[in-house]
C-alpha atoms as a PDB file:
ATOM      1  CA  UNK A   1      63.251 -13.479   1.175  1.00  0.00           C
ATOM      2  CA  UNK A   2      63.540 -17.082   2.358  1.00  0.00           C
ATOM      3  CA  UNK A   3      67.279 -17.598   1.714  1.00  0.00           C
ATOM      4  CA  UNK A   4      67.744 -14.049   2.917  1.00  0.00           C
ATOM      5  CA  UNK A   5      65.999 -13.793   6.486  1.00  0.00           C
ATOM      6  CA  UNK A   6      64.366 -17.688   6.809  1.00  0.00           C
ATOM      7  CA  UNK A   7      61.625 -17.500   9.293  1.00  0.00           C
ATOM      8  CA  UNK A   8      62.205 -14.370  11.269  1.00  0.00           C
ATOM      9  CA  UNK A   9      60.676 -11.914   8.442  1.00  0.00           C
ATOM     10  CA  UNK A  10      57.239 -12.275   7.167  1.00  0.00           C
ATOM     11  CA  UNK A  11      56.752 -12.462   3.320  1.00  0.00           C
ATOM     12  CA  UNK A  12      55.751  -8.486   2.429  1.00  0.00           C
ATOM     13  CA  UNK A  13      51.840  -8.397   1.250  1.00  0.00           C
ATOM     14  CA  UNK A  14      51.251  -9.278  -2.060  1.00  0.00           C
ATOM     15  CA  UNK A  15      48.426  -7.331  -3.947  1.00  0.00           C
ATOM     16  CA  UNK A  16      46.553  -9.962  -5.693  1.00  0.00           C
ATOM     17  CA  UNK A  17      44.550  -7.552  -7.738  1.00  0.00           C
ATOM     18  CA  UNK A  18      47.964  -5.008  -8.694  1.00  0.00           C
ATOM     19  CA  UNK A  19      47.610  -6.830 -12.413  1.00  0.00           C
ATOM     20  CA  UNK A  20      44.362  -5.281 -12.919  1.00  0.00           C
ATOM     21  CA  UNK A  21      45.910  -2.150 -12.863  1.00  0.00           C
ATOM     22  CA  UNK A  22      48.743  -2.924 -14.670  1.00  0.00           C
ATOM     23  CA  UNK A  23      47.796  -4.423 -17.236  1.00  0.00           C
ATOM     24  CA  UNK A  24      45.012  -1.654 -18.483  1.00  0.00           C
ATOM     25  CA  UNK A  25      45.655  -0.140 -21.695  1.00  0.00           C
ATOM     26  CA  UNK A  26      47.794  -3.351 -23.113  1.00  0.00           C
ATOM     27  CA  UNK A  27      46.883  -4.959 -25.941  1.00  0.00           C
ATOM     28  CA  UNK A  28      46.936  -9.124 -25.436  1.00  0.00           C
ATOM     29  CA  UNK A  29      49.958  -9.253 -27.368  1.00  0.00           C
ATOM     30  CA  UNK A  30      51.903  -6.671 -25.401  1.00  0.00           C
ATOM     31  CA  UNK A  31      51.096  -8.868 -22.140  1.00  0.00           C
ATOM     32  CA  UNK A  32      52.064 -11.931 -23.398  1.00  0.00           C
ATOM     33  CA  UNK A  33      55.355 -10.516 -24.684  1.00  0.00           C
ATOM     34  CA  UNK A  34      55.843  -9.064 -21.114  1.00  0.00           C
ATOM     35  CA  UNK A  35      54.580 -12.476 -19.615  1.00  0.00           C
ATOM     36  CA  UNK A  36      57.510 -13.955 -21.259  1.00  0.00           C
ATOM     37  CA  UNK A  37      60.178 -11.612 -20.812  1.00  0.00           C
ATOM     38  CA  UNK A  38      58.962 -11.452 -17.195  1.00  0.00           C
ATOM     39  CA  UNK A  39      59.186 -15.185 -16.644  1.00  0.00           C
ATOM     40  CA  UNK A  40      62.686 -15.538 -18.359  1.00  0.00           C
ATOM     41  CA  UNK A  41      64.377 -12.699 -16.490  1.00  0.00           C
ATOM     42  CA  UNK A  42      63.096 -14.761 -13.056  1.00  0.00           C
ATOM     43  CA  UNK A  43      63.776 -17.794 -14.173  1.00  0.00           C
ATOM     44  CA  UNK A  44      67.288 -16.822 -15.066  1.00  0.00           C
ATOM     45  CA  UNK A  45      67.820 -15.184 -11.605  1.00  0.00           C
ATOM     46  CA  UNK A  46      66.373 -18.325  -9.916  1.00  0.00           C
ATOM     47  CA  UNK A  47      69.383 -20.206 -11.970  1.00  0.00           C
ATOM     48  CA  UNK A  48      72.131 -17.816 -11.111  1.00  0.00           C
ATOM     49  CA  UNK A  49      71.529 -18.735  -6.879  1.00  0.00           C
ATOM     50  CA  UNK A  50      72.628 -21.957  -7.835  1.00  0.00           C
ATOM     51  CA  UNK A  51      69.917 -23.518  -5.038  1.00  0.00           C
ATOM     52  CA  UNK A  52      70.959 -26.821  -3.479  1.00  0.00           C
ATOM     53  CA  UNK A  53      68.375 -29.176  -1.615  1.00  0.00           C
ATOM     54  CA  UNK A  54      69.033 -27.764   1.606  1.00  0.00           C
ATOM     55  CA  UNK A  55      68.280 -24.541   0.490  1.00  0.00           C
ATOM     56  CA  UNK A  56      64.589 -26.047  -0.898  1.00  0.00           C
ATOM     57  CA  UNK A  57      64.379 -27.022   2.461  1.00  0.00           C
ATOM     58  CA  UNK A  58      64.563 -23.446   4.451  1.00  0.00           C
ATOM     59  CA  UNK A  59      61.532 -22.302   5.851  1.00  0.00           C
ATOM     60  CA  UNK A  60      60.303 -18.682   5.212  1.00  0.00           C
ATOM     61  CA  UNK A  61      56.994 -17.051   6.806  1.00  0.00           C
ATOM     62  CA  UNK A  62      54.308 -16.479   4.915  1.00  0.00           C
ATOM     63  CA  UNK A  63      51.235 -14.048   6.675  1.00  0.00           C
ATOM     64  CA  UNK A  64      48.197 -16.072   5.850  1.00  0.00           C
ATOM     65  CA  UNK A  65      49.953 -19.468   5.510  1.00  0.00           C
ATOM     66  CA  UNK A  66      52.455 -19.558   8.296  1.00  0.00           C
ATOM     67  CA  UNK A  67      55.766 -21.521   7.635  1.00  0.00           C
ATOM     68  CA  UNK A  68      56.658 -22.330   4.350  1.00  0.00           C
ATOM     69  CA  UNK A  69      59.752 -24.061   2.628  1.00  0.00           C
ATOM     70  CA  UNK A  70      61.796 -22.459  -0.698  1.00  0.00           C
ATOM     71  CA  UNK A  71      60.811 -25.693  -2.335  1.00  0.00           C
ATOM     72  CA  UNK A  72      56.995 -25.323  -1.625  1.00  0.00           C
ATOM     73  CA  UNK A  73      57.345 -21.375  -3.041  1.00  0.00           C
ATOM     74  CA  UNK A  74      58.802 -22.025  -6.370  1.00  0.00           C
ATOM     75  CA  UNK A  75      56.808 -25.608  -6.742  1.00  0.00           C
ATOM     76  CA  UNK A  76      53.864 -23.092  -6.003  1.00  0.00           C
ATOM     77  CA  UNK A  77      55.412 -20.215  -8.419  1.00  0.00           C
ATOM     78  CA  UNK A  78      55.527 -23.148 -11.214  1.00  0.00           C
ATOM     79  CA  UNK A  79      51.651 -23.472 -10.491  1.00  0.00           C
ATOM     80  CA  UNK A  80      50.857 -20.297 -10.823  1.00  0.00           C
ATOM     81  CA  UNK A  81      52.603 -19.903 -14.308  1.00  0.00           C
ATOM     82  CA  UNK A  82      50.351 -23.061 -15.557  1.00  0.00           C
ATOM     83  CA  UNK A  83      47.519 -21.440 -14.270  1.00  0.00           C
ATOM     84  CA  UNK A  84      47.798 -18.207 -16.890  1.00  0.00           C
ATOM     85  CA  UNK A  85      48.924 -20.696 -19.367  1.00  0.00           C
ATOM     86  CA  UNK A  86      45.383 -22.348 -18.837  1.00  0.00           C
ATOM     87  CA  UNK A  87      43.697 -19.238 -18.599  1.00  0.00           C
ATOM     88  CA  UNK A  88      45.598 -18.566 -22.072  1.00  0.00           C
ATOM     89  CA  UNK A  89      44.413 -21.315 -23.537  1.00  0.00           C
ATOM     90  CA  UNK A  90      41.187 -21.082 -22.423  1.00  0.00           C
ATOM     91  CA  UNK A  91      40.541 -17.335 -23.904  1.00  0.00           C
ATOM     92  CA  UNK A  92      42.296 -18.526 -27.255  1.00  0.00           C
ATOM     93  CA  UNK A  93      39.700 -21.464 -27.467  1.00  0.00           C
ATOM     94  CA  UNK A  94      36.697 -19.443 -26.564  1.00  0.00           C
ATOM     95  CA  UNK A  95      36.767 -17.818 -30.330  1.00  0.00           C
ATOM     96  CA  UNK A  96      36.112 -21.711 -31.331  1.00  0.00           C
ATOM     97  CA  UNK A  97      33.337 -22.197 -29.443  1.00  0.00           C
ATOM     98  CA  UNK A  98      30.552 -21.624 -32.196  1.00  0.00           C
ATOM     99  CA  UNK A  99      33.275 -22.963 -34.824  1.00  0.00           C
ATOM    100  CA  UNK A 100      33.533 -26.332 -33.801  1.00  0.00           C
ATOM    101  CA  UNK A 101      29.924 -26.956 -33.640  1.00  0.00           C
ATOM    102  CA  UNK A 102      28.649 -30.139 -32.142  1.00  0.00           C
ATOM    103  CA  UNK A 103      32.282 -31.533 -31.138  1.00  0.00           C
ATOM    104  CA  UNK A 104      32.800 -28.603 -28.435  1.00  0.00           C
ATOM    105  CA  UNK A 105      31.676 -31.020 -25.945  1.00  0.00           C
ATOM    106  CA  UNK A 106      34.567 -33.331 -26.412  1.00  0.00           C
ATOM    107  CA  UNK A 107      37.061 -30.304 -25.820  1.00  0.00           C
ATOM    108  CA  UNK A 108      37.504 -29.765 -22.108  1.00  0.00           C
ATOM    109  CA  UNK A 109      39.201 -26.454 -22.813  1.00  0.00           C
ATOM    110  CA  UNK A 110      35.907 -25.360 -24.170  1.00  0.00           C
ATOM    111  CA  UNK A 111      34.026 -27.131 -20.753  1.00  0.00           C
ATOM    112  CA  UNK A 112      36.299 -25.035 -18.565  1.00  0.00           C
ATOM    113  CA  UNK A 113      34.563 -22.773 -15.871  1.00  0.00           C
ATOM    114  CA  UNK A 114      35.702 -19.690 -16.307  1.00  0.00           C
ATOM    115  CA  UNK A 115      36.687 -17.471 -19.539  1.00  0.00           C
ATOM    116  CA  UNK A 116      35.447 -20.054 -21.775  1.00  0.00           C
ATOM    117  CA  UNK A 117      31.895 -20.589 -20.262  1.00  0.00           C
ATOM    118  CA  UNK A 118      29.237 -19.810 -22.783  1.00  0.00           C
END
């Protein structure tokens, strides 16, 4: 979108909540397979434009953010990746929590707000 039209066409919506609906009726193992293929296929698209600095440095429009470079939106895209990795991590260690007795308050991923809060 940014290398394409820059500035003068806002970012479409995203749906923030479309992987709710998606997602129902997968088994965790079926997600993370499609997490991956998902993330290679991108990243291998992301290769093949062959981006130089100046393109990091075009500006797109985003609707609630305003003006945004290429470099912030992958940096950003990056992000969000670690942020299901953590979430991963943090469901995986939640079957631990009883396990590990008395030492599950030296594990952060076990002190984690969210999925792994008792």
């Amino acid at each position: 979108m940014v290398l394409q039209f820059g500035a003068a066409q806002t970012f479409e919506p995203f749906d923030r909540w479309g992987h709710v609906r998606e997602s129902q009726g997968k088994s965790l193992g079926q997600l993370l397979d499609e997490f991956a293929r998902l993330r290679s296929e991108n990243l291998g698209e992301v290769r093949a434009l062959n981006l130089r600095q100046e393109d990091l440095e075009r500006r797109g429009r985003h609707p609630a953010l305003g003006t945004v470079t290429l470099s912030e939106l992958l940096a950003t895209w990056a992000a969000h990746d670690l942020t299901h990795l953590h979430q991963i991590s943090r469901i995986m260690a939640h079957r631990y929590r009883e396990a590990v007795g008395p030492w599950s308050k030296y594990l952060g991923v076990l002190q984690c707000a969210g999925h792994s809060s008792p």
